[in-house]
PDB file of N, CA and C in Angstrom:
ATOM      1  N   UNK A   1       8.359 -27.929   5.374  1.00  0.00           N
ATOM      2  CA  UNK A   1       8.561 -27.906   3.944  1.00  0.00           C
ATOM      3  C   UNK A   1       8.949 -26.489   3.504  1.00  0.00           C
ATOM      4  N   UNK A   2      10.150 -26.156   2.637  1.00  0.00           N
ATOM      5  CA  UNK A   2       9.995 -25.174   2.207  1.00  0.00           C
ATOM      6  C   UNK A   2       9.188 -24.273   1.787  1.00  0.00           C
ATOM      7  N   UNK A   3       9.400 -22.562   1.575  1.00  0.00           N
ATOM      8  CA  UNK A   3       8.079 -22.030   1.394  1.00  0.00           C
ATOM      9  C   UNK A   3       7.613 -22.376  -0.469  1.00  0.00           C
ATOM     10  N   UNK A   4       8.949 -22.237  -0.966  1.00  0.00           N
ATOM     11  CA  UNK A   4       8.377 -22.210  -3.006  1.00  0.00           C
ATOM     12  C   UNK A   4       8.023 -23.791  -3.106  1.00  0.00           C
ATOM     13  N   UNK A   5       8.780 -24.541  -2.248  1.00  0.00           N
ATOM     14  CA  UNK A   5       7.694 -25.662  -2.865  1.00  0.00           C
ATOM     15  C   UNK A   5       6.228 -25.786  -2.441  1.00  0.00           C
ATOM     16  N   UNK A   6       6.132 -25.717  -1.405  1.00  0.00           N
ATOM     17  CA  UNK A   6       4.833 -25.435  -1.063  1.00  0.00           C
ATOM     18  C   UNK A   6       3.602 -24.699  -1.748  1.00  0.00           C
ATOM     19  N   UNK A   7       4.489 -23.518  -1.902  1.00  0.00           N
ATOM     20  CA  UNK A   7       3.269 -22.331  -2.930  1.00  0.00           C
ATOM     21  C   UNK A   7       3.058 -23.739  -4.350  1.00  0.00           C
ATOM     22  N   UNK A   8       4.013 -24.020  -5.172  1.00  0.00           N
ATOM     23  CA  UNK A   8       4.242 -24.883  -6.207  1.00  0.00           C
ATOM     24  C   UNK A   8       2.693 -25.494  -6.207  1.00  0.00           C
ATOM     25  N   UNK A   9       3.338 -26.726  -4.669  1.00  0.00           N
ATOM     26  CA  UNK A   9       2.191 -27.856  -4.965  1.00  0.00           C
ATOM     27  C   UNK A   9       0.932 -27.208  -4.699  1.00  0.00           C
ATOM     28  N   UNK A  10       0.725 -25.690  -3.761  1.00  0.00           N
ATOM     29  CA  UNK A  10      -0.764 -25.412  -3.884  1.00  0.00           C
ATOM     30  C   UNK A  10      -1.265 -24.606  -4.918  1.00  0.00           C
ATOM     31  N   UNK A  11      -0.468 -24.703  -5.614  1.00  0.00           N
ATOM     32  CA  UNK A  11      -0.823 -23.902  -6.879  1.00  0.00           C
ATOM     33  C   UNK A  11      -1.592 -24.967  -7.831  1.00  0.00           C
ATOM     34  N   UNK A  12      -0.947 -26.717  -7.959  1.00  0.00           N
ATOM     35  CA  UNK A  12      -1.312 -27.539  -8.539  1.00  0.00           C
ATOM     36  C   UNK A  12      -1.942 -28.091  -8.233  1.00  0.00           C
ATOM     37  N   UNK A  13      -2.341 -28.160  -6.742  1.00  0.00           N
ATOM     38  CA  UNK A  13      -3.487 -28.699  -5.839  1.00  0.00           C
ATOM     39  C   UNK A  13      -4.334 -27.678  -7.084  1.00  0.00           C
ATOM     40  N   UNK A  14      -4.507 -26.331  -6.104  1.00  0.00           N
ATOM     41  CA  UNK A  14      -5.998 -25.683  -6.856  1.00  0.00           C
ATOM     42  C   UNK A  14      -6.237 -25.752  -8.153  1.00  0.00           C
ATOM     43  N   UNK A  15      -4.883 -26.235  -9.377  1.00  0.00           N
ATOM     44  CA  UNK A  15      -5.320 -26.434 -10.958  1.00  0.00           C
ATOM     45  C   UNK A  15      -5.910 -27.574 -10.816  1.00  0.00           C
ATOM     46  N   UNK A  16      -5.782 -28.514 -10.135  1.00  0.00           N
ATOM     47  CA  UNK A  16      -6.407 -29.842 -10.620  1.00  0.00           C
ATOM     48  C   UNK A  16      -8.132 -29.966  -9.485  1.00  0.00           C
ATOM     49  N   UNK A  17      -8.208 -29.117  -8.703  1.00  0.00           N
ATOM     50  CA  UNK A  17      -9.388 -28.985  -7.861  1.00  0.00           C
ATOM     51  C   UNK A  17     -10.315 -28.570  -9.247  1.00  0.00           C
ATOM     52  N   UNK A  18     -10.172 -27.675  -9.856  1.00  0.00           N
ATOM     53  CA  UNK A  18     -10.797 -27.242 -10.486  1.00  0.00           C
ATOM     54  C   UNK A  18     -10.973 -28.010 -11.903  1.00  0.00           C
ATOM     55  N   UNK A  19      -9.907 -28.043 -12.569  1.00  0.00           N
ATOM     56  CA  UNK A  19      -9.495 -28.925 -13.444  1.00  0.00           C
ATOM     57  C   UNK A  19     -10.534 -30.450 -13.960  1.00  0.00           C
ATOM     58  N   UNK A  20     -11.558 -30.048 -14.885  1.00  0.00           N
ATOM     59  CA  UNK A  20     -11.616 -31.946 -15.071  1.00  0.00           C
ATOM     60  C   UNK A  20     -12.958 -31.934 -14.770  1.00  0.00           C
ATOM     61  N   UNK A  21     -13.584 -30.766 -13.341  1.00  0.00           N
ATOM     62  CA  UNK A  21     -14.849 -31.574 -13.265  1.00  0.00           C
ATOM     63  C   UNK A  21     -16.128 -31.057 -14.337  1.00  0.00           C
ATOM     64  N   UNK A  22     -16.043 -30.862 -15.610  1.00  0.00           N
ATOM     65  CA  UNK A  22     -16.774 -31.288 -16.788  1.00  0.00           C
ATOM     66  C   UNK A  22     -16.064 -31.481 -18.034  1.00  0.00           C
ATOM     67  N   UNK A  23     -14.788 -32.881 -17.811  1.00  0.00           N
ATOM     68  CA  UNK A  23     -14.406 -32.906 -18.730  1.00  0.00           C
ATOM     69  C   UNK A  23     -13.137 -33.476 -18.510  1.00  0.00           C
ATOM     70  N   UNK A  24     -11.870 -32.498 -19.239  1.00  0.00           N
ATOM     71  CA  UNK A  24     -10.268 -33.623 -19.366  1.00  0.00           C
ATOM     72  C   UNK A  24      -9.768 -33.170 -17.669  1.00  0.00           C
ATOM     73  N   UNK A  25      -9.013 -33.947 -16.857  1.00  0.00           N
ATOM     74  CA  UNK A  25      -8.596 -33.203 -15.431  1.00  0.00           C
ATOM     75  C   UNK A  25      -7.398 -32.702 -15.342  1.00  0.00           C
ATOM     76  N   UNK A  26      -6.515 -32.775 -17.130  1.00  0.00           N
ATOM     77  CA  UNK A  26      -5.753 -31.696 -17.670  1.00  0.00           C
ATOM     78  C   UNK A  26      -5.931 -30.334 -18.282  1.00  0.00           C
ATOM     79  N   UNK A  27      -6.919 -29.672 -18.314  1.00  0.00           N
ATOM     80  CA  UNK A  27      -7.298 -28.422 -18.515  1.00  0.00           C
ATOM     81  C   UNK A  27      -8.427 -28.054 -17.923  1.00  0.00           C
ATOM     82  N   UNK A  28      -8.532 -27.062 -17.901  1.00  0.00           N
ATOM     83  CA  UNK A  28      -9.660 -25.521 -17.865  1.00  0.00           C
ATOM     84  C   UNK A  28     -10.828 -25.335 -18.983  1.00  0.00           C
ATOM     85  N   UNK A  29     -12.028 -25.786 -18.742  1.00  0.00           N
ATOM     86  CA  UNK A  29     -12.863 -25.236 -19.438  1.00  0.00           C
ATOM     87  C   UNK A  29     -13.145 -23.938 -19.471  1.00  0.00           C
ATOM     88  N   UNK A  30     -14.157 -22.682 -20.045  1.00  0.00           N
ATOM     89  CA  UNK A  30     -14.414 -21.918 -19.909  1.00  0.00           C
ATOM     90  C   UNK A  30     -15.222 -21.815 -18.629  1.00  0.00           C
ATOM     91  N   UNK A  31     -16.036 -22.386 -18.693  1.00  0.00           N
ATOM     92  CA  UNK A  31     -16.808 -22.960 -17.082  1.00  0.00           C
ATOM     93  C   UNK A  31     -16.243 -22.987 -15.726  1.00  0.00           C
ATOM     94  N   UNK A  32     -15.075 -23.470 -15.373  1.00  0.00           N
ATOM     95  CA  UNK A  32     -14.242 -24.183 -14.791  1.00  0.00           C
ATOM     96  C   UNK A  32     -13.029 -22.891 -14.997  1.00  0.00           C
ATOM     97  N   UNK A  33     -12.762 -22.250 -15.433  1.00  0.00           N
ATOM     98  CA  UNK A  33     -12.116 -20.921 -15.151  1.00  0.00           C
ATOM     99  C   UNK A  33     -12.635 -20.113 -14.546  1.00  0.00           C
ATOM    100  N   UNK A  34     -13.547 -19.916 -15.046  1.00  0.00           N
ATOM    101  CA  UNK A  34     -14.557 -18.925 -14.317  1.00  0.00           C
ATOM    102  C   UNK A  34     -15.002 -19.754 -12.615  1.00  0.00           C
ATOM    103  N   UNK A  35     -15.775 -20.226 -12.634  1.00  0.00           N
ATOM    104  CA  UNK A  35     -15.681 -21.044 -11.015  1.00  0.00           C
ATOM    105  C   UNK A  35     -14.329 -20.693 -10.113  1.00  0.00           C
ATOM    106  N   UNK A  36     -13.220 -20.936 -11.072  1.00  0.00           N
ATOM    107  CA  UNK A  36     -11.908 -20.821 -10.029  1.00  0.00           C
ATOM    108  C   UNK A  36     -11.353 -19.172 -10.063  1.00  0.00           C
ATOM    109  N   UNK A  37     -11.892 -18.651 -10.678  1.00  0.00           N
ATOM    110  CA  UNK A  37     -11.789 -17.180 -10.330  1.00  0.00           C
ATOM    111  C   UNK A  37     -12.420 -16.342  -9.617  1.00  0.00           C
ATOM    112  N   UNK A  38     -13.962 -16.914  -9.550  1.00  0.00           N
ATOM    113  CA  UNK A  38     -14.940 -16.572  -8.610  1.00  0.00           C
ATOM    114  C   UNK A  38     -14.530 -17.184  -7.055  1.00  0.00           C
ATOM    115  N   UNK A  39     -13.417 -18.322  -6.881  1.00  0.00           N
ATOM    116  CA  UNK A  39     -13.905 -18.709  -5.884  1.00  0.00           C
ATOM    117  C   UNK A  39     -12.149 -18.365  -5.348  1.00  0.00           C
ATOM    118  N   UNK A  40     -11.077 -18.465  -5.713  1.00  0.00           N
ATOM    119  CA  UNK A  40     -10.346 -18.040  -5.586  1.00  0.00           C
ATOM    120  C   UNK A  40      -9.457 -16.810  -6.017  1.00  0.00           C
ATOM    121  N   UNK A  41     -10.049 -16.091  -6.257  1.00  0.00           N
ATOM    122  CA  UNK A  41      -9.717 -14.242  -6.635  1.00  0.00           C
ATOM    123  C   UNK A  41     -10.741 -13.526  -6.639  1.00  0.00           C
ATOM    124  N   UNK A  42     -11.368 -14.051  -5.339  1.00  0.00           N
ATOM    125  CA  UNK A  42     -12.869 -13.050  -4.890  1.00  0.00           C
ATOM    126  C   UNK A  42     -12.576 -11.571  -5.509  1.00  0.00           C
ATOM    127  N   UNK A  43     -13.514 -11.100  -6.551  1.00  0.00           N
ATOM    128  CA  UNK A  43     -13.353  -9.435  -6.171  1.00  0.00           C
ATOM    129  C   UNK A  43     -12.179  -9.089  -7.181  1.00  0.00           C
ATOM    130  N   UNK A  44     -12.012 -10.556  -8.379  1.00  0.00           N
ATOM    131  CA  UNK A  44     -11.211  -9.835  -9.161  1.00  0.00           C
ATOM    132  C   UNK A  44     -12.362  -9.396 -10.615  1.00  0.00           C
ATOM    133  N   UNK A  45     -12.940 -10.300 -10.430  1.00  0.00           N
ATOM    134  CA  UNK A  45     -14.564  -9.787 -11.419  1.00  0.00           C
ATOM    135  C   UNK A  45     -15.534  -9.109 -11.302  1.00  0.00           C
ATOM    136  N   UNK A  46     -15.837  -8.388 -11.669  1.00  0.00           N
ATOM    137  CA  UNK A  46     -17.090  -7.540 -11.379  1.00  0.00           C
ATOM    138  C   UNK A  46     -18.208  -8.126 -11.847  1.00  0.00           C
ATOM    139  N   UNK A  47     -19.264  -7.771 -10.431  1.00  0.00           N
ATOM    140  CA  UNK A  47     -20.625  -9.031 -10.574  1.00  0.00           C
ATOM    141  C   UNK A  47     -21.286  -8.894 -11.975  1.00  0.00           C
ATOM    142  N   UNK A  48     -21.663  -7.991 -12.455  1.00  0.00           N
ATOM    143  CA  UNK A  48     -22.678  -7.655 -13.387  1.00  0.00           C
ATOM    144  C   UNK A  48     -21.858  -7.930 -14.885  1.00  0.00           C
ATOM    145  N   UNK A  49     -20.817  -7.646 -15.196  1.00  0.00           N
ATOM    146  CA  UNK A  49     -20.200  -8.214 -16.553  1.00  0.00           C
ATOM    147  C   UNK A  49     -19.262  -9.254 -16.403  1.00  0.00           C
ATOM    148  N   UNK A  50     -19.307 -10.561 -15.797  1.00  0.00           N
ATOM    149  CA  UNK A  50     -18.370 -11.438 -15.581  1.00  0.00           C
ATOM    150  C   UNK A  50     -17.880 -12.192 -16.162  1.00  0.00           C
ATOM    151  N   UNK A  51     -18.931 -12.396 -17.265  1.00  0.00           N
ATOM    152  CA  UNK A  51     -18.954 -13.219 -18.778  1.00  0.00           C
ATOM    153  C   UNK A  51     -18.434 -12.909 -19.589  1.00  0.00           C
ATOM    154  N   UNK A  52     -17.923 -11.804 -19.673  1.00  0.00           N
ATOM    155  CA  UNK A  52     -17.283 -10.794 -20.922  1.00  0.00           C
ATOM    156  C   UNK A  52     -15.758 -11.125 -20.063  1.00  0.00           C
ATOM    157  N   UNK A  53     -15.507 -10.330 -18.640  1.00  0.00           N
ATOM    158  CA  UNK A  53     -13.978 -10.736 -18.285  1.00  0.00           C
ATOM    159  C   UNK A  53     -14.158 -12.115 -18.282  1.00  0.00           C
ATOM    160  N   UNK A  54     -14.615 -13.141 -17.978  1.00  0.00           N
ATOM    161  CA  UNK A  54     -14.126 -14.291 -18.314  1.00  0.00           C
ATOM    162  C   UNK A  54     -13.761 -14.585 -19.480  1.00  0.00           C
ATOM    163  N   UNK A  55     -14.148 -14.759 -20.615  1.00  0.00           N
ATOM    164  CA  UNK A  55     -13.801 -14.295 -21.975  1.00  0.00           C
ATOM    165  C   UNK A  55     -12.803 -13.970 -22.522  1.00  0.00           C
ATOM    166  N   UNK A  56     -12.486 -12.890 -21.909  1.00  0.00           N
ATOM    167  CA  UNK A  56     -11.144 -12.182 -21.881  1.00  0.00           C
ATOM    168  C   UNK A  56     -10.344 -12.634 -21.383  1.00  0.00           C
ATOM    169  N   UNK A  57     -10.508 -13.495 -20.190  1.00  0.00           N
ATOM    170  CA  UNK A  57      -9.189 -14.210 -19.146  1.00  0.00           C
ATOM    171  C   UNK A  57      -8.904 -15.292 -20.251  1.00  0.00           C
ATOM    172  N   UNK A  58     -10.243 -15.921 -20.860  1.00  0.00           N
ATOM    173  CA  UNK A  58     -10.231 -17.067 -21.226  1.00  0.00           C
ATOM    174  C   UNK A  58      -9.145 -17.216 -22.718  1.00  0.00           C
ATOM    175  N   UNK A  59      -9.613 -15.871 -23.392  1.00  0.00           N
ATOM    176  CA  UNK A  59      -8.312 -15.635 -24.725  1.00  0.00           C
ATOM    177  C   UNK A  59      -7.263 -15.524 -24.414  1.00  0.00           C
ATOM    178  N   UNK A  60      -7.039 -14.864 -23.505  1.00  0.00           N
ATOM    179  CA  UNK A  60      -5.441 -14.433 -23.168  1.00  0.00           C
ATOM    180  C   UNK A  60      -4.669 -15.605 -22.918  1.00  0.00           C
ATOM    181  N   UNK A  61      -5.595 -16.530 -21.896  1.00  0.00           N
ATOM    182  CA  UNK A  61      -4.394 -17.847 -21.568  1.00  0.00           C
ATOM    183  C   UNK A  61      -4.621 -18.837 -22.467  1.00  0.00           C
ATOM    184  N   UNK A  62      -6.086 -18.768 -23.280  1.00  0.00           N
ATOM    185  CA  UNK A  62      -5.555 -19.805 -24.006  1.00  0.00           C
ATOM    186  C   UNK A  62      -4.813 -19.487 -25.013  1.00  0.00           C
ATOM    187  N   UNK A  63      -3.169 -19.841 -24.955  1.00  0.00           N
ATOM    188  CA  UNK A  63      -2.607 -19.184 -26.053  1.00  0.00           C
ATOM    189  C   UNK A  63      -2.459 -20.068 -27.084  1.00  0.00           C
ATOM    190  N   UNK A  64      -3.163 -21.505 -27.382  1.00  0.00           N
ATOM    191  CA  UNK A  64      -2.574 -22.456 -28.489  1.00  0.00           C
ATOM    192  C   UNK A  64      -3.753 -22.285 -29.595  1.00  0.00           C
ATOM    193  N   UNK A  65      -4.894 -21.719 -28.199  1.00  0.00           N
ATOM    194  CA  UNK A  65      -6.646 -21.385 -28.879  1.00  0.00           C
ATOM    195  C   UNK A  65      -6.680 -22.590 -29.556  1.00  0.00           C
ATOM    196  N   UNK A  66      -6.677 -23.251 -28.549  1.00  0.00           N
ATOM    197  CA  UNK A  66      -8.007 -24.828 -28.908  1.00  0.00           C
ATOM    198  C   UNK A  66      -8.868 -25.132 -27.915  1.00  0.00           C
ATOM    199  N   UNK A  67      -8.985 -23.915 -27.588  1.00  0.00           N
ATOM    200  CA  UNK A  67     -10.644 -24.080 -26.314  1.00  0.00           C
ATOM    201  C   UNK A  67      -9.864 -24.554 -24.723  1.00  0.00           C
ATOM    202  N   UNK A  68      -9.271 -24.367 -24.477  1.00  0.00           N
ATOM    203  CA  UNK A  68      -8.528 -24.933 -23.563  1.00  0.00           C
ATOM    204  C   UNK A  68      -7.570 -24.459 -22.486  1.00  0.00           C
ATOM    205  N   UNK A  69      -7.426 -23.938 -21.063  1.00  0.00           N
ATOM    206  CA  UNK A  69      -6.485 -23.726 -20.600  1.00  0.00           C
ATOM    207  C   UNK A  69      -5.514 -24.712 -19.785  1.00  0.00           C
ATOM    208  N   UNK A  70      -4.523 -25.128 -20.402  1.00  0.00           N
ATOM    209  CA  UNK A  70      -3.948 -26.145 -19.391  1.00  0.00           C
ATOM    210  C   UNK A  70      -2.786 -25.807 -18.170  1.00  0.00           C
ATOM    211  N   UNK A  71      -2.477 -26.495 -17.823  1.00  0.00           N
ATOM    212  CA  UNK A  71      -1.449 -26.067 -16.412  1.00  0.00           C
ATOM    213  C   UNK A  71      -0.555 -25.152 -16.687  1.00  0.00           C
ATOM    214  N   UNK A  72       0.440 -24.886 -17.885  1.00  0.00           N
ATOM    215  CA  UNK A  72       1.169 -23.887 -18.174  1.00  0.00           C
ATOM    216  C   UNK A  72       0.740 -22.738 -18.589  1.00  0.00           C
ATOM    217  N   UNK A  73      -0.717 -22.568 -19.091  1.00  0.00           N
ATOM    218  CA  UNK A  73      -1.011 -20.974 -19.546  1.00  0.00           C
ATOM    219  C   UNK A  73      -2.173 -21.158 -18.440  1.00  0.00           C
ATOM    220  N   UNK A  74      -2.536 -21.668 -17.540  1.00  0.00           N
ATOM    221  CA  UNK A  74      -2.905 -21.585 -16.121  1.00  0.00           C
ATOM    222  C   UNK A  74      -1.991 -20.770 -15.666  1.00  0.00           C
ATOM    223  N   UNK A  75      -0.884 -21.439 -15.072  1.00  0.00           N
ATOM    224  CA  UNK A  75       0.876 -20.686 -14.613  1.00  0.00           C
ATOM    225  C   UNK A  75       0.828 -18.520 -14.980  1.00  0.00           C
ATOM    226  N   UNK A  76       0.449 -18.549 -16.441  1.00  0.00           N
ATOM    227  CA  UNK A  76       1.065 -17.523 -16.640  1.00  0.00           C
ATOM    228  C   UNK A  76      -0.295 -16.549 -15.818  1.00  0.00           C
ATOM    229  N   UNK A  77      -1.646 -16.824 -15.970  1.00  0.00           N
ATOM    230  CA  UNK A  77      -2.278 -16.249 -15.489  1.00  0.00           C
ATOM    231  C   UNK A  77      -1.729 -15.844 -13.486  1.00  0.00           C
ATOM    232  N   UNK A  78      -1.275 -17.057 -12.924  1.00  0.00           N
ATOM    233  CA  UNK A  78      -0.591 -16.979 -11.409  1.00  0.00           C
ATOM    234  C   UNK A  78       0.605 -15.911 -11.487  1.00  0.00           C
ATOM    235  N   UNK A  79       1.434 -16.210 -12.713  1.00  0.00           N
ATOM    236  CA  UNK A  79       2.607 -15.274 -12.107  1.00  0.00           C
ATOM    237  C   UNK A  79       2.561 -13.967 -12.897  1.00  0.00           C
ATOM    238  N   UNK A  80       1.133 -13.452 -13.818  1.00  0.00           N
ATOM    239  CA  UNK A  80       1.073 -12.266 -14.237  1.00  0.00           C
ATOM    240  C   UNK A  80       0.633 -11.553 -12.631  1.00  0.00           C
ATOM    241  N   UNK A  81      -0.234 -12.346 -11.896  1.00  0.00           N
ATOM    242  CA  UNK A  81      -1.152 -11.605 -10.779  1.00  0.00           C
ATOM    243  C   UNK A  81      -0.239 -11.471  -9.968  1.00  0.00           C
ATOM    244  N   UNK A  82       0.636 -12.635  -9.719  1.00  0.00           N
ATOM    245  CA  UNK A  82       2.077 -11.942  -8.914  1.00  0.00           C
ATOM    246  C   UNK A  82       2.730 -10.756  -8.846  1.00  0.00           C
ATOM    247  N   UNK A  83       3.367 -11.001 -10.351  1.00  0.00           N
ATOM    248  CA  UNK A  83       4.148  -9.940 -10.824  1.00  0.00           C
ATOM    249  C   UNK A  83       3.026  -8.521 -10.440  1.00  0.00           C
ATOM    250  N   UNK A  84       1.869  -8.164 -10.678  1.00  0.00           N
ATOM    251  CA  UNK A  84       1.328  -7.215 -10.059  1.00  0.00           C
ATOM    252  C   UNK A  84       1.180  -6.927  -8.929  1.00  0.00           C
ATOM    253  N   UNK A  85       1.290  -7.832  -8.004  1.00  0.00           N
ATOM    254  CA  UNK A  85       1.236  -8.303  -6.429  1.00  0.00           C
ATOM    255  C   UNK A  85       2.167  -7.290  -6.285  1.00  0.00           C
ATOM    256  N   UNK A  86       3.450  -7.759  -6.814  1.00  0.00           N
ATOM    257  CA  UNK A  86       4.678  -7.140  -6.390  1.00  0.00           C
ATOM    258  C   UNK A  86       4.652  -6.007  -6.349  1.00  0.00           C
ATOM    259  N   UNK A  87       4.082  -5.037  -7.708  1.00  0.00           N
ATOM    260  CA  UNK A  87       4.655  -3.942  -7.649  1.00  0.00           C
ATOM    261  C   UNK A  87       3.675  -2.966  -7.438  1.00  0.00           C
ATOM    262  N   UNK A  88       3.082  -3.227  -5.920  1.00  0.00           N
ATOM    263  CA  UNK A  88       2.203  -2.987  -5.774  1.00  0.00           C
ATOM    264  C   UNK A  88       2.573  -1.970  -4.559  1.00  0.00           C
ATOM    265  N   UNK A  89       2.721  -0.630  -4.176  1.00  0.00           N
ATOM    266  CA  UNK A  89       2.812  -0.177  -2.987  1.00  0.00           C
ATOM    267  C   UNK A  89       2.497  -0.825  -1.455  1.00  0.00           C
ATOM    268  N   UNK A  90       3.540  -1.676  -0.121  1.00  0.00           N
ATOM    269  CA  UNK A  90       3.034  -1.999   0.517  1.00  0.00           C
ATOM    270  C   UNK A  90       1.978  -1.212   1.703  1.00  0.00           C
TER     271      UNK A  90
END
């Protein structure tokens, strides 16, 4: 299989792993963001204030702010961390 489709569907694999289990299995709770950041971007939170950056992750993507992150402001959170990936000294 190609490599971008691949990244694609595991990108939508892990939104919907996470996705749903307290609630719609089209969005992100606050709960359920946090879980998938802890468990897939080990070490992007710091242990002792995690509640506050979650918070913060949690405003930024929800950009319609109705409590909610769904698959497209999911997306932007993936290809902001990219885009830093990139320009990142190898």
């Amino acid at each position: 299989m190609p490599e971008l489709f691949t990244a694609v569907a595991i990108l939508s694999g892990c939104f919907k792993k996470y996705a749903g289990t307290d609630g719609d299995p089209n969005t992100l709770s606050k709960a359920e963001l946090k879980k998938l950041l802890q468990t897939e971007f080990e070490g992007l939170l710091s242990k002792g204030n995690d509640n506050k950056e979650v918070d913060r992750f949690f405003e930024a993507l929800d950009q319609d702010k109705n409590g909610k992150v769904d698959f497209v402001e999911f997306s932007t959170l993936v290809i902001t961390l990219g885009m830093a990936l990139n320009d990142c000294p190898k």
